[in-house]
Protein backbone atom coordinates (compact mmCIF):
# COMPACT_ATOMS: atom_id res chain seq x y z
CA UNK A 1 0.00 0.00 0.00
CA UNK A 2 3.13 1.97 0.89
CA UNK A 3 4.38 2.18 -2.43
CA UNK A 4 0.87 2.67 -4.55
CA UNK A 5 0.75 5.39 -2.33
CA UNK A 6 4.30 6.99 -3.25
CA UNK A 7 3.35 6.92 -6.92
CA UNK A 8 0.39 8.63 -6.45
CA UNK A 9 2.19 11.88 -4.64
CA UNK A 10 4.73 11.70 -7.77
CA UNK A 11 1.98 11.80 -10.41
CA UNK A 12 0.43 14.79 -8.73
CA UNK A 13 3.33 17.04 -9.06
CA UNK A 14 3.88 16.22 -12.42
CA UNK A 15 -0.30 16.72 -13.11
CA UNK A 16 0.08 20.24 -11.82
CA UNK A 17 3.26 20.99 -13.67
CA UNK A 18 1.51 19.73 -17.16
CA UNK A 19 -1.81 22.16 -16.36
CA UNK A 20 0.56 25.25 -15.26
CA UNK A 21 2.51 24.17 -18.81
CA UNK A 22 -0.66 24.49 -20.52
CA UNK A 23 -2.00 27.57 -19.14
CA UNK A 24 1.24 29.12 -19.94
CA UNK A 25 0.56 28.23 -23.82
CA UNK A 26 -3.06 29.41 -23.59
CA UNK A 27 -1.66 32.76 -21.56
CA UNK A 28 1.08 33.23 -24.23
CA UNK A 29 -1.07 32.72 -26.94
CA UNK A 30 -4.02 35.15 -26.16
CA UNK A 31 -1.36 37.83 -25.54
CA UNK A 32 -0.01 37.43 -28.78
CA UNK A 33 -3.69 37.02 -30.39
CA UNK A 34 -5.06 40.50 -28.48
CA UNK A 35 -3.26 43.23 -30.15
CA UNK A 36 -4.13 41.92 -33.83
CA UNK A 37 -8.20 42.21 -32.50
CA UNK A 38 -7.61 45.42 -31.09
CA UNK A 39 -8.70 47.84 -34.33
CA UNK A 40 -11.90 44.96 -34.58
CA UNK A 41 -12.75 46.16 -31.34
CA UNK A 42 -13.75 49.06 -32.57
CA UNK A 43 -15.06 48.42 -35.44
CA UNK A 44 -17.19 45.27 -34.13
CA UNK A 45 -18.50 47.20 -30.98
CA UNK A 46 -19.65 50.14 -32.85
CA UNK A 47 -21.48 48.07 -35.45
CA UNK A 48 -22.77 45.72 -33.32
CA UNK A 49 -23.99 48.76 -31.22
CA UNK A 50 -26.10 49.58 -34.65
CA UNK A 51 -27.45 46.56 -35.38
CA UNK A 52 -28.94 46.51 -31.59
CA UNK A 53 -30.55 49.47 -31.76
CA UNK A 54 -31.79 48.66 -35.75
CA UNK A 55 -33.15 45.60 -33.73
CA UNK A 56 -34.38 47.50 -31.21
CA UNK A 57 -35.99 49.95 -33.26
CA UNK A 58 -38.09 47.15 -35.28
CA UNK A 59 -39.33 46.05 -32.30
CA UNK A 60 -37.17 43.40 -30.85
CA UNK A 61 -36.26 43.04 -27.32
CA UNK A 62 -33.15 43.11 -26.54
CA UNK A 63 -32.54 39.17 -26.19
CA UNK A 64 -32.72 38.81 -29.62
CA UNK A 65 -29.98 40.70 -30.58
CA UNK A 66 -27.70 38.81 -27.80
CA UNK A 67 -28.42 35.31 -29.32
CA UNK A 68 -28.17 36.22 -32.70
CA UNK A 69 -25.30 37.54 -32.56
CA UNK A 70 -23.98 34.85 -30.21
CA UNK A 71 -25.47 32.16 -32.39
CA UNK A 72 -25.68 33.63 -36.04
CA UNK A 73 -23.10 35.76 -35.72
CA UNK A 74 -22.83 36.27 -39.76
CA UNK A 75 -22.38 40.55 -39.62
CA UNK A 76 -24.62 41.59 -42.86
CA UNK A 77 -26.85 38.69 -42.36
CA UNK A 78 -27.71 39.74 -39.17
CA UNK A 79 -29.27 42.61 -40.32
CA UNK A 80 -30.65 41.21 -43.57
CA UNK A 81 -32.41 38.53 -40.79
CA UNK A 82 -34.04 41.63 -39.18
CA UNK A 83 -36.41 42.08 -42.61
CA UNK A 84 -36.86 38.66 -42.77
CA UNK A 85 -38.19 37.75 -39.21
CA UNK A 86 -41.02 40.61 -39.87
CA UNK A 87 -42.07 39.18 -43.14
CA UNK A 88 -43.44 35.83 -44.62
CA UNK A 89 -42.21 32.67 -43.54
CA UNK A 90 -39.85 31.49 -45.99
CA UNK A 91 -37.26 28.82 -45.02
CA UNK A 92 -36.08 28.33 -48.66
CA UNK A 93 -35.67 31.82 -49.90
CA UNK A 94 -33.80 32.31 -46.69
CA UNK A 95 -31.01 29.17 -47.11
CA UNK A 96 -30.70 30.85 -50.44
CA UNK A 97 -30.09 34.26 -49.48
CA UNK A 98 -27.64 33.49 -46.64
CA UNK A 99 -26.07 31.10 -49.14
CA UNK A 100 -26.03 34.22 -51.67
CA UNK A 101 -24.56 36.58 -48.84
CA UNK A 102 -21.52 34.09 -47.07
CA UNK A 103 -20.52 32.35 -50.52
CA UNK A 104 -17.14 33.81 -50.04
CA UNK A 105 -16.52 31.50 -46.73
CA UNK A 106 -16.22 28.85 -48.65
CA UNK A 107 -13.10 30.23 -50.42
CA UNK A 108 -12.28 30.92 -46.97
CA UNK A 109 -12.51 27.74 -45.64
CA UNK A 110 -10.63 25.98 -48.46
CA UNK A 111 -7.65 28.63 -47.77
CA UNK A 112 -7.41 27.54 -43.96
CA UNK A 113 -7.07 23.99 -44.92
CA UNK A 114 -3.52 23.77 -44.29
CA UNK A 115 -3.59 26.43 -41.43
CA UNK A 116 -6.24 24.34 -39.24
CA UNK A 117 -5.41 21.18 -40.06
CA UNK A 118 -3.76 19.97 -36.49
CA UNK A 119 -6.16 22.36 -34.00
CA UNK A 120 -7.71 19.61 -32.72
CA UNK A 121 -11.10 19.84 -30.86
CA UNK A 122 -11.29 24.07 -31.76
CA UNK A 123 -11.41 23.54 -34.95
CA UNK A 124 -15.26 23.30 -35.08
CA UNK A 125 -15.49 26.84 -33.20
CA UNK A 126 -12.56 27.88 -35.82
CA UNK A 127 -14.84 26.95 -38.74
CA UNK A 128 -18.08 28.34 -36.49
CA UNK A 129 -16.26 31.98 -35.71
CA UNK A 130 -14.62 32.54 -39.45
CA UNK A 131 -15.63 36.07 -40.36
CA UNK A 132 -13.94 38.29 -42.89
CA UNK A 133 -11.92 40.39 -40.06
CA UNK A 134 -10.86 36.37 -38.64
CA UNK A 135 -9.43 35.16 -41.40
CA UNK A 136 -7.90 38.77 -42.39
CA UNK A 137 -5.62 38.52 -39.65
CA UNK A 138 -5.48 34.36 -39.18
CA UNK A 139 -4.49 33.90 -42.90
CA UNK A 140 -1.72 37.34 -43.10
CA UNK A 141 -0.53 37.25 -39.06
CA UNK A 142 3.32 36.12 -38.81
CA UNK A 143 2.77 34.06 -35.41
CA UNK A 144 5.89 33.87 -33.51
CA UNK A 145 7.76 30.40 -33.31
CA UNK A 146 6.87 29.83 -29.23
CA UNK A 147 3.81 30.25 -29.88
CA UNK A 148 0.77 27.59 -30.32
CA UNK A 149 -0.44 28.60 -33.81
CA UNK A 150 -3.88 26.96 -32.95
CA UNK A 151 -4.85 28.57 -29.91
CA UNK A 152 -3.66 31.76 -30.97
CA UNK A 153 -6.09 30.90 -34.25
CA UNK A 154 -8.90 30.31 -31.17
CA UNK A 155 -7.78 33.37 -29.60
CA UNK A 156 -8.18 35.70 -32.14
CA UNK A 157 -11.77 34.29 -33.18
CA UNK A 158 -12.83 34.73 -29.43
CA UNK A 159 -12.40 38.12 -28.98
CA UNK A 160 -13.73 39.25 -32.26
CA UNK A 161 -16.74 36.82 -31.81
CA UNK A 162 -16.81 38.15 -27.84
CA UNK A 163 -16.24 41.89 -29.51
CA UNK A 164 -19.36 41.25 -31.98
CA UNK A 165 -22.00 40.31 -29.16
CA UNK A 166 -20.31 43.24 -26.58
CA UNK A 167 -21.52 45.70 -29.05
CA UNK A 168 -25.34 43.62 -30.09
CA UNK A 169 -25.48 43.53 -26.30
CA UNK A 170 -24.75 47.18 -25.83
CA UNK A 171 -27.14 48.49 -28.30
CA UNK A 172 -30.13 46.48 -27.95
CA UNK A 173 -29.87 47.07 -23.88
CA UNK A 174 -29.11 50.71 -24.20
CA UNK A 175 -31.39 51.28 -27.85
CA UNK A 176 -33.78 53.16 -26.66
CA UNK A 177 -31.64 55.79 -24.77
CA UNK A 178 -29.44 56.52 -27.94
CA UNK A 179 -30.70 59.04 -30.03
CA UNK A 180 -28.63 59.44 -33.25
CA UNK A 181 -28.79 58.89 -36.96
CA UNK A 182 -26.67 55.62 -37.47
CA UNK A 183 -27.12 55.94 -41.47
CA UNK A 184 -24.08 55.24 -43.18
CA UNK A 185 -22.07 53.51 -39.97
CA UNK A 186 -21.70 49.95 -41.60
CA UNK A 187 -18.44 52.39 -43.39
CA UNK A 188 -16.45 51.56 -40.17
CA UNK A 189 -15.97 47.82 -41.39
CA UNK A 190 -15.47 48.76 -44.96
CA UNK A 191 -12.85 51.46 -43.32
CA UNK A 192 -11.20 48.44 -41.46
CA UNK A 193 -10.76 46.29 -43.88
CA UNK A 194 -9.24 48.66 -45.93
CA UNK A 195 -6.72 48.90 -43.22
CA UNK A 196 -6.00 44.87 -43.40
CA UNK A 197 -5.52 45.12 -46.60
CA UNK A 198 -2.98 47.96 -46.18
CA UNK A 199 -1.26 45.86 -43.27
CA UNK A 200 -0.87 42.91 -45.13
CA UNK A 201 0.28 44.85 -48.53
CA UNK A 202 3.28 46.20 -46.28
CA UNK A 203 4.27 42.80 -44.47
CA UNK A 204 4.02 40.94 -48.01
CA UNK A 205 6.99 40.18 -49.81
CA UNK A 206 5.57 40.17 -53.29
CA UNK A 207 2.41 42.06 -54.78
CA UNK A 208 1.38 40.23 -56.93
CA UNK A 209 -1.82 38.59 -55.17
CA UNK A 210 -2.54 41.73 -53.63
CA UNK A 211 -3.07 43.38 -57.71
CA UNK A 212 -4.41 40.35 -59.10
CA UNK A 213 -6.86 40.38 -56.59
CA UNK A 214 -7.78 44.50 -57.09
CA UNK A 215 -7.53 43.96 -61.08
CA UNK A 216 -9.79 41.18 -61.16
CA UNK A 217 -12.46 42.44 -59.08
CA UNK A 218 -12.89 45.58 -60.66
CA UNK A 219 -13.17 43.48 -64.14
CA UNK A 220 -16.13 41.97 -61.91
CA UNK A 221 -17.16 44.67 -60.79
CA UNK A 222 -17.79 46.49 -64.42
CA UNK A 223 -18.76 43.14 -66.40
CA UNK A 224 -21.60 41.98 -63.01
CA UNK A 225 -22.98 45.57 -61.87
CA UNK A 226 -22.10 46.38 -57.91
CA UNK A 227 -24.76 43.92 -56.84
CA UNK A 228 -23.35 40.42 -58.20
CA UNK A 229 -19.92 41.08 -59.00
CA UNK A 230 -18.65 39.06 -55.24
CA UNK A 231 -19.22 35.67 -56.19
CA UNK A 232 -17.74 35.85 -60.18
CA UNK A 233 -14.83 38.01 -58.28
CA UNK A 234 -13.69 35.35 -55.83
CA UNK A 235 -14.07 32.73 -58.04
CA UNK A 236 -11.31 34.36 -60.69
CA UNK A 237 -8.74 35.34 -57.97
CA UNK A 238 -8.92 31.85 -56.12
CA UNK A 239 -8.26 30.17 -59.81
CA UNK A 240 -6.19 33.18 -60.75
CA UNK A 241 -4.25 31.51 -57.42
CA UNK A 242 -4.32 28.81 -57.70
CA UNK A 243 -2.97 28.62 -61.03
CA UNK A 244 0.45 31.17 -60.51
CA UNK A 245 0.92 29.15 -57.19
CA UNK A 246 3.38 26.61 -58.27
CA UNK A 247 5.07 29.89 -60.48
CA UNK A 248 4.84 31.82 -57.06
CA UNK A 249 6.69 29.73 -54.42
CA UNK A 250 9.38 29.48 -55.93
CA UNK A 251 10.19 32.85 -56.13
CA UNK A 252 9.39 33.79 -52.29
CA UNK A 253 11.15 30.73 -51.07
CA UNK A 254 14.52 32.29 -53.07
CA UNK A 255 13.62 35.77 -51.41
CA UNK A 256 13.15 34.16 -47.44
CA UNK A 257 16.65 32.54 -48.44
CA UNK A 258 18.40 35.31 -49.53
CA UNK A 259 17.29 37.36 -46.62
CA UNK A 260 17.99 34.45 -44.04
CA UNK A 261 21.79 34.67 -45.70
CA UNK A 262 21.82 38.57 -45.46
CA UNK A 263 21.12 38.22 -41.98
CA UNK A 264 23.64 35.38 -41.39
CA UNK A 265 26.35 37.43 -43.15
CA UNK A 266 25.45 40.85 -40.89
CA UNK A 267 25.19 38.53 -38.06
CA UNK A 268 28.51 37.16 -38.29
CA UNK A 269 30.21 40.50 -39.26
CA UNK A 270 29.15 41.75 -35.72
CA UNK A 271 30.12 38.81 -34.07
CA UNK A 272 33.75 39.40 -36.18
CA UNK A 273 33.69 43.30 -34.97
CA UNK A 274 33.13 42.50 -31.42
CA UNK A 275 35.87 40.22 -31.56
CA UNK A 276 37.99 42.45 -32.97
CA UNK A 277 37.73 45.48 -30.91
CA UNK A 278 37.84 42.90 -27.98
CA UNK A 279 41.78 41.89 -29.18
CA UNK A 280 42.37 45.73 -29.86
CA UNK A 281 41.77 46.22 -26.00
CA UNK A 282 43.54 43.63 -24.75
């Protein structure tokens, strides 16, 4: 008994040293997830904040616009739902608009294959949380070596999905005390994504997704009219893509080298200097 007794003191040590281990990774992670979700903070809690009060106003109370955002939580749907809850009952039409509306997840979701692959059980929240602003920074962020790719992934869908319902929350609680025009506020997203895009252009090595992907929707955009052109446009750039890819890699594989060598070289030329004026003062 003495001995069954021993091991199970030794296994409790090394119990608590795996959970601190793995509240460290978590901890690290959300730190390094936080300040990427920090300009969708504002952006999510002020237009969440108008689509509670637009709920509000149509005559919701406000637990409607907490669980759909919660639940839904699909940004231009939500308000597109708004309309349909006060008219007909129409299941179909419905699948087929919000099929219409969120086609471009599924170009998305086939461009975080490779990037979700070994998350685990959070990859069903991963797929569940993917909004535009998500996979803007999931898909471009450089995440640091010590840290676990697929919780910061979780991390960063959290707090925008958290950011979302603080502002749905905040606006279908408080709707009836605001009293301002919010025409024309849905800009703030179209204002942060333009940032994104900005981001990204200046981290990227090489432009040339970035201009195929301008070029070829504003083809779209004159050949399908401003109210179809999504669809045709994400179609072209993800076989535009998919077809330079093999032509692409390549070329930013020789680029990470040669910079990896240009480092190495300025690395060891300080190392040589500090050596040198180490001899000189001896």
């Amino acid at each position: 008994m003495k001995p069954h007794h021993r091991s199970q003191q030794k296994s409790e040590p090394n119990q608590a040293t795996d959970t601190s281990a793995a509240r460290g990774v978590k901890a690290r992670a959300f730190k390094a997830a936080f300040p990427y979700t920090i300009p969708i903070f504002t952006g999510f809690v002020f237009l969440g904040i108008a689509y509670g009060i637009y709920m509000n106003i149509s005559g919701f109370p406000p637990i409607y616009p907490i669980v759909m955002s919660a639940l839904i939580f699909g940004g231009s749907m939500e308000f597109i739902a708004v309309s349909l809850l006060l008219s007909r009952f129409n299941p179909l039409g419905t699948l087929l608009l919000t099929l219409m509306v969120h086609t471009r997840h599924i170009f998305y979701g086939i461009s975080m294959l490779d990037k979700y692959k070994d998350t685990g059980k959070k990859k069903a929240y991963l797929i569940f949380g993917m909004c535009d602003e998500s996979f803007s920074i999931n898909y471009t962020a450089d995440v640091p070596k010590n840290i676990d790719k697929g919780w910061f992934y979780f991390f960063v869908t959290m707090l925008n999905h958290c950011y979302w319902v603080l502002g749905a929350t905040l606006g279908g609680v408080f709707g009836e005390l605001i009293g301002f025009d919010i025409e024309g506020l849905e800009f703030v997203m179209t204002a942060l994504l333009v940032v994104i895009f900005l981001d990204n252009w200046i981290k990227e090595k090489n432009h040339i997704s970035s201009l195929s992907g301008i070029a070829l929707t504003l083809i779209c955009l004159i050949i399908f009219g401003s109210d179809n052109f999504l669809l045709p446009s994400m179609i072209c750039i993800l076989l535009f893509l998919t077809i330079i890819r093999r032509k692409l890699e390549p070329k930013l594989e020789s680029k990470d080298q040669g910079e990896n060598v240009s480092e190495a070289n300025t690395d060891d030329i300080n190392e040589t200097d500090k050596t040198e004026k180490g001899d000189t003062a001896s």
